[in-house]
Each structure stands twice: as C-alpha cells, then as structure tokens.
N, C-alpha and C. Protein backbone atom coordinates (compact mmCIF):
# COMPACT_ATOMS: atom_id res chain seq x y z
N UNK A 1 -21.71 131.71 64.25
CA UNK A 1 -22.39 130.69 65.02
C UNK A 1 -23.45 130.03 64.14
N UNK A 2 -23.31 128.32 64.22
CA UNK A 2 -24.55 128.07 63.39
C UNK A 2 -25.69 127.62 64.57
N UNK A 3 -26.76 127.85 63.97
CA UNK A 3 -28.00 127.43 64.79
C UNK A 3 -28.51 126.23 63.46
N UNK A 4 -29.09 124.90 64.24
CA UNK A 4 -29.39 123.69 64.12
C UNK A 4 -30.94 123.96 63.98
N UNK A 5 -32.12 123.27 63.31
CA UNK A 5 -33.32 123.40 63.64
C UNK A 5 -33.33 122.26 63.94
N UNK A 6 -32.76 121.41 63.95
CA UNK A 6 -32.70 119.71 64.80
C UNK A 6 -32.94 119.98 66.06
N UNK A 7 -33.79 119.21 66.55
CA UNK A 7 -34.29 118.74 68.14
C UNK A 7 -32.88 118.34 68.76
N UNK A 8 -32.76 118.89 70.31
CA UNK A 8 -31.76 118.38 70.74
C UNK A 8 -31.75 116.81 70.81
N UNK A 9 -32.84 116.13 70.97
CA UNK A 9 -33.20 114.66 71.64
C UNK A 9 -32.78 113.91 69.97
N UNK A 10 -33.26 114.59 69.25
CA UNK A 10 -33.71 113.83 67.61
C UNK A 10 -34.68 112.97 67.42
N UNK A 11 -34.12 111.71 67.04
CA UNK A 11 -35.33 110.31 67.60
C UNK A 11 -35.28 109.91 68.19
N UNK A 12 -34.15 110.34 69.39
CA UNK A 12 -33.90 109.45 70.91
C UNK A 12 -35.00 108.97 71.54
N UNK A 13 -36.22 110.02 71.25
CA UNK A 13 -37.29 109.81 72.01
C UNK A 13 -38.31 108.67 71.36
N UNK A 14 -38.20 109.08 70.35
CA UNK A 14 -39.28 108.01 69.19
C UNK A 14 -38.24 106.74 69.44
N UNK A 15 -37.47 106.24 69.85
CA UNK A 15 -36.85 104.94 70.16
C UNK A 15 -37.79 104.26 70.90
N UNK A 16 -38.72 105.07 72.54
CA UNK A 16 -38.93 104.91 73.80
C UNK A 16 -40.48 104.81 73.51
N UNK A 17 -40.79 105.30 72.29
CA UNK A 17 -42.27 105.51 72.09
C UNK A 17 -42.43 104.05 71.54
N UNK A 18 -43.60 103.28 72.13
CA UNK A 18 -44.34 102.55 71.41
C UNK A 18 -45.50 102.38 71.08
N UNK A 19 -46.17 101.48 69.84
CA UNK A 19 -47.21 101.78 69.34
C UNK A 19 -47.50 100.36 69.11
N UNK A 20 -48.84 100.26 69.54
CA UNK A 20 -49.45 98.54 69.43
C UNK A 20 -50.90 99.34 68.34
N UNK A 21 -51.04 98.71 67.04
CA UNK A 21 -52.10 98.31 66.44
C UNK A 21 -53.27 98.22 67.03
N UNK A 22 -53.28 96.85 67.17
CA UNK A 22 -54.75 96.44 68.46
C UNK A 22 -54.30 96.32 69.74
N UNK A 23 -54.64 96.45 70.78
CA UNK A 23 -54.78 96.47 72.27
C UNK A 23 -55.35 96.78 72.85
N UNK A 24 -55.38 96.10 74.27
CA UNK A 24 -56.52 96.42 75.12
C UNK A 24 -55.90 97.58 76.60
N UNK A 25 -56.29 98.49 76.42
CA UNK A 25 -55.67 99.32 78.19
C UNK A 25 -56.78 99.51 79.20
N UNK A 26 -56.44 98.59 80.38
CA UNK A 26 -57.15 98.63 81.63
C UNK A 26 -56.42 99.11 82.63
N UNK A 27 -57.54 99.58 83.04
CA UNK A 27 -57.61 100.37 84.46
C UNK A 27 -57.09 99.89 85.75
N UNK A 28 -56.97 98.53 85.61
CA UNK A 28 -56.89 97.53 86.93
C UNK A 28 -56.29 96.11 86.66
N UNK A 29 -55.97 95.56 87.47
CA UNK A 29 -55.69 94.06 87.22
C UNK A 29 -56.18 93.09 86.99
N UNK A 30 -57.13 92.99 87.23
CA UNK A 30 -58.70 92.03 87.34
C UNK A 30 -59.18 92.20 86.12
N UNK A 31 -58.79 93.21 85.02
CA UNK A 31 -59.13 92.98 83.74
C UNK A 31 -60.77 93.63 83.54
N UNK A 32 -61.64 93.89 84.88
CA UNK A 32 -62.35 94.53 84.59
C UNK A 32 -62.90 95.95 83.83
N UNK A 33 -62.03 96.77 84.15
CA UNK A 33 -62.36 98.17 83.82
C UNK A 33 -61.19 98.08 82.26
N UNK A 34 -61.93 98.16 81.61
CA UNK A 34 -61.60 98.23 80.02
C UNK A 34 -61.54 100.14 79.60
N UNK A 35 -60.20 100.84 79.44
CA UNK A 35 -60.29 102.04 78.98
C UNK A 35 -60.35 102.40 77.85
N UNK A 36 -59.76 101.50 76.45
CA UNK A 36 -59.64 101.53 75.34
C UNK A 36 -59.77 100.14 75.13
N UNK A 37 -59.75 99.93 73.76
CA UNK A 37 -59.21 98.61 72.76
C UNK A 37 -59.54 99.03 71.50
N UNK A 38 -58.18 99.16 71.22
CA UNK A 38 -57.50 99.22 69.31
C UNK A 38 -56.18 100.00 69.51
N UNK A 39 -55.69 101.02 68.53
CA UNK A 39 -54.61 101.54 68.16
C UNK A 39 -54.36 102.34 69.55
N UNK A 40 -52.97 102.09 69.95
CA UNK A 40 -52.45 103.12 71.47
C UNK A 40 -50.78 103.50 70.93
N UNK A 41 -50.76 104.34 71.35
CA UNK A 41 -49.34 105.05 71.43
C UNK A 41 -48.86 105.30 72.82
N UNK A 42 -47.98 104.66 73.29
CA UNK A 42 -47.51 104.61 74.90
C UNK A 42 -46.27 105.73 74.57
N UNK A 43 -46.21 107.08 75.26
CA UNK A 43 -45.04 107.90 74.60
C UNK A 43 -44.05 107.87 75.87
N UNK A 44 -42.84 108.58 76.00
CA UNK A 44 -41.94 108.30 76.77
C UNK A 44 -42.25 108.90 77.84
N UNK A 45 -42.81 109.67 78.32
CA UNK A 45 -42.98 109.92 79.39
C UNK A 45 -44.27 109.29 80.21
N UNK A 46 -44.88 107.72 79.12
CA UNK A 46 -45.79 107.20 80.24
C UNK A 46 -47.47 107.54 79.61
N UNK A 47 -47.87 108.68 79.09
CA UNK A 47 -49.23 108.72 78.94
C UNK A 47 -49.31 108.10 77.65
N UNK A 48 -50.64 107.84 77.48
CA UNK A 48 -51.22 106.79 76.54
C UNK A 48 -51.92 107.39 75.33
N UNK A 49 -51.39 107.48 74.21
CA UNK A 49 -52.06 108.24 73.25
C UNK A 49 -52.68 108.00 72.50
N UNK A 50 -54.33 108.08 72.07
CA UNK A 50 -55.41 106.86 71.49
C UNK A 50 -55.23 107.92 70.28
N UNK A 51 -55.88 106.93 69.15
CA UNK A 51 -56.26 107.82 67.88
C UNK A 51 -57.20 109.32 67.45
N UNK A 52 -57.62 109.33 68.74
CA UNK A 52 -58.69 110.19 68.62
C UNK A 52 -57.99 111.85 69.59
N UNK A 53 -56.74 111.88 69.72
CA UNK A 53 -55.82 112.58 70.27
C UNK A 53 -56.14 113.03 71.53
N UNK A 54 -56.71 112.05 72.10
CA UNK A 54 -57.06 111.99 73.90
C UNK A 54 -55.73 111.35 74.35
N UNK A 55 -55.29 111.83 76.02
CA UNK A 55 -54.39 110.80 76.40
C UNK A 55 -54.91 110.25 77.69
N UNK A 56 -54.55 109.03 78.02
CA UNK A 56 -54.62 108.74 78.98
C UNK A 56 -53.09 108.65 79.99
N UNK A 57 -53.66 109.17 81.53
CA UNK A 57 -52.39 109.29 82.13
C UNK A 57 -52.19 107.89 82.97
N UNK A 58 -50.50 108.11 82.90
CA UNK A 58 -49.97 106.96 83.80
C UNK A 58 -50.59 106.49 84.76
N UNK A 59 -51.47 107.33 85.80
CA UNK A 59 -51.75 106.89 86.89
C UNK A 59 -53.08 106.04 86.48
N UNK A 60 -53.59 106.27 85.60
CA UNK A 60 -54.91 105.26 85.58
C UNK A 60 -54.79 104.22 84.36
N UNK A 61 -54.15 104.43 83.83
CA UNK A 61 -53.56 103.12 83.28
C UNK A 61 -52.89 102.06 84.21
N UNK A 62 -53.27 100.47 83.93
CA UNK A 62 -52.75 99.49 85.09
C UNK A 62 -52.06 98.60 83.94
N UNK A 63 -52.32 98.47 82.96
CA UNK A 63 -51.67 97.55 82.00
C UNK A 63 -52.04 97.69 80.68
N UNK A 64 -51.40 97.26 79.46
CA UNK A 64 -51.92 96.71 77.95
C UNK A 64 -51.21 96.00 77.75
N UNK A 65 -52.07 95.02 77.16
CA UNK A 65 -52.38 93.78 76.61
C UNK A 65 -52.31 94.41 74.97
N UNK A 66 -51.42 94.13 73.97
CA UNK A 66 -50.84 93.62 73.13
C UNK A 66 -51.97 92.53 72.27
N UNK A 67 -53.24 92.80 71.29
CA UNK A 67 -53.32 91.85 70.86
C UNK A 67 -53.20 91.88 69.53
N UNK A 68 -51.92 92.56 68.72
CA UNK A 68 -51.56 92.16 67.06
C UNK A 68 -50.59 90.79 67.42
N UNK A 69 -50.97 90.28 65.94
CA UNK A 69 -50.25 89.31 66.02
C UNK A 69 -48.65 89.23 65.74
C-alpha cells in the first residue's frame, strides 16, 4: 500500500482563496464601520485573514472593497 503525503484537496482550495493587496473590510453597508484597510486574505470557508494572523468571521464582515489597481 502506498501512502501519499499530498493533501486530499491539493490546491483545490487555494483556487477559492483570495487575496486583495489593499482593501477596505466593513462591517455594514453604509460604509461606516471600517474593520481593516490593507492586505486581506478571504479563505474558503468565508473568514477574513489580515496580516497580523487575526481572522475576521463571516458574520461580521458585510463587504470589501478592492482598492489595488
């Protein structure tokens, strides 16, 4: 029998992951409540992963705004 040390998923998952440079993630629609702005990692299951290896979860995230050019 061989055993694999390959991930079952592989990079399936890093497909789903995205990563914006600069951006802004708010709390709300109204653009008021500002949670971050700069480098975010949105991973596949939804939470928000800042540089400083905090995440923020789906539920209080309301949007990002994208501002690299």
């Amino acid at each position: 029998m061989v055993l694999s040390d390959e991930p079952v998923w592989g990079d399936a998952l890093e497909d789903v992951v995205q990563e914006y440079a600069d951006a802004v993630v708010y709390a709300d629609a109204d653009q008021d409540a500002v949670l971050h702005e700069g480098a975010v990692r949105v991973m596949a299951n939804g939470w928000v992963k800042l540089p400083t290896n905090r995440l923020l979860s789906p539920s209080v995230v309301h949007h990002i705004d994208d501002r690299s050019p």
